[in-house]
Protein backbone atom coordinates (compact mmCIF):
# COMPACT_ATOMS: atom_id res chain seq x y z
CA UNK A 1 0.00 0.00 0.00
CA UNK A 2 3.02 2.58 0.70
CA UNK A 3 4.53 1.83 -2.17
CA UNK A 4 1.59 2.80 -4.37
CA UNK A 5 1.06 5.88 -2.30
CA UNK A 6 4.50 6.78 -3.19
CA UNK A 7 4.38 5.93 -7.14
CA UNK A 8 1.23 8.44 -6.86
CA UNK A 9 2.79 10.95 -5.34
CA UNK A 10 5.79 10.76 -7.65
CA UNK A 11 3.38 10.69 -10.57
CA UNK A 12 1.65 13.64 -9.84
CA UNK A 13 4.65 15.37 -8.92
CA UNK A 14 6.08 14.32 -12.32
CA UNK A 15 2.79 15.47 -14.09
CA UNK A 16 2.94 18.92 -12.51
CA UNK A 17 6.76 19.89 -13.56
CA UNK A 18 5.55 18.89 -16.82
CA UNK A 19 2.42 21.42 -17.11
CA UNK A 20 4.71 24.10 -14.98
CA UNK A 21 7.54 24.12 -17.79
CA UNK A 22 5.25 23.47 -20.46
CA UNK A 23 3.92 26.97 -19.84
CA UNK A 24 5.36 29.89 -21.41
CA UNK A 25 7.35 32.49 -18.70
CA UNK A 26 6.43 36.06 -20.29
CA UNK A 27 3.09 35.35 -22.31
CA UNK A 28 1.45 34.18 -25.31
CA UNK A 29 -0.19 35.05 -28.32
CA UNK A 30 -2.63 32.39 -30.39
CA UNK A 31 -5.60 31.99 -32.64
CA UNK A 32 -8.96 30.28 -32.04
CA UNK A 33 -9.73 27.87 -35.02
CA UNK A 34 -13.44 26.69 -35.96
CA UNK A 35 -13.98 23.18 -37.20
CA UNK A 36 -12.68 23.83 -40.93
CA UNK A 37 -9.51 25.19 -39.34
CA UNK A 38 -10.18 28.44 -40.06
CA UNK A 39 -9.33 31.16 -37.68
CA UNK A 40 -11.94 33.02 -36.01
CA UNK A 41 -10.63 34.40 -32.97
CA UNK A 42 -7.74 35.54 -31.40
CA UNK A 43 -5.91 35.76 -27.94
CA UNK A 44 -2.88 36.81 -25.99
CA UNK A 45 -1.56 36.63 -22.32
CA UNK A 46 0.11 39.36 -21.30
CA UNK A 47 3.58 39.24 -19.32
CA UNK A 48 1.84 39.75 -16.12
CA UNK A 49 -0.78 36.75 -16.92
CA UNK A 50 -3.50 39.00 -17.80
CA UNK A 51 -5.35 37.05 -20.61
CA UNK A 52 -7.82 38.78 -23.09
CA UNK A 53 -9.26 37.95 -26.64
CA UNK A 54 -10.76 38.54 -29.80
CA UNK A 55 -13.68 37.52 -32.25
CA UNK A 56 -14.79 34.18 -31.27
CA UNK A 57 -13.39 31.87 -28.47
CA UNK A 58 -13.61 27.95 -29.73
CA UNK A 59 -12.48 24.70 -27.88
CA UNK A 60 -9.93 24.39 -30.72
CA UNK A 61 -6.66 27.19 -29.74
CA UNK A 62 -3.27 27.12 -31.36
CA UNK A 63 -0.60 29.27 -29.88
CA UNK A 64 1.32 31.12 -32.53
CA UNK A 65 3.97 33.63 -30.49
CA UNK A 66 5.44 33.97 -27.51
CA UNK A 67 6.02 37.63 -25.48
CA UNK A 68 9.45 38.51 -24.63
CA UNK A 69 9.34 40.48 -21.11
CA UNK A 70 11.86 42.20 -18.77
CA UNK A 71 14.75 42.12 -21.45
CA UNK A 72 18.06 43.47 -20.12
C-alpha cells in the first residue's frame, strides 16, 4: 500500500513539472480555429498573466507567439 502511495505521489509530482515548464514564462499570443480550421478568434496573455481575446473563443486554440518580457 506505501509503495503505491508513493508511485502516486511521484506521478503527480512528475505530471505537474511537466504542465509548470510546459507553460510559457512572459506570455502568449494564439488563434482560435473553428472546425474547418479556419481562424476566427484571437488571444494573448500578457507578461503579467492577464489574458484577453478577440472575435470568437472555440475549444480548438493554437498558440502562434510567444512575449518577450523584462529584457536586459
Amino acid at each position: 500500500m506505501r509503495m503505491k502511495v508513493m508511485l502516486g505521489l511521484g506521478l503527480v509530482l512528475a505530471i505537474a513539472a511537466g504542465v509548470a515548464m510546459a507553460k510559457p514564462r512572459n506570455g502568449e499570443l494564439g488563434v482560435y480555429l473553428d472546425a474547418d480550421g479556419n481562424v476566427v478568434g484571437t488571444y494573448s496573455v500578457s507578461c503579467d498573466g492577464v489574458f484577453s481575446y478577440s472575435g470568437t473563443r472555440t475549444a480548438n486554440s493554437l498558440a502562434n507567439g510567444q512575449l518577450f518580457c523584462n529584457l536586459p
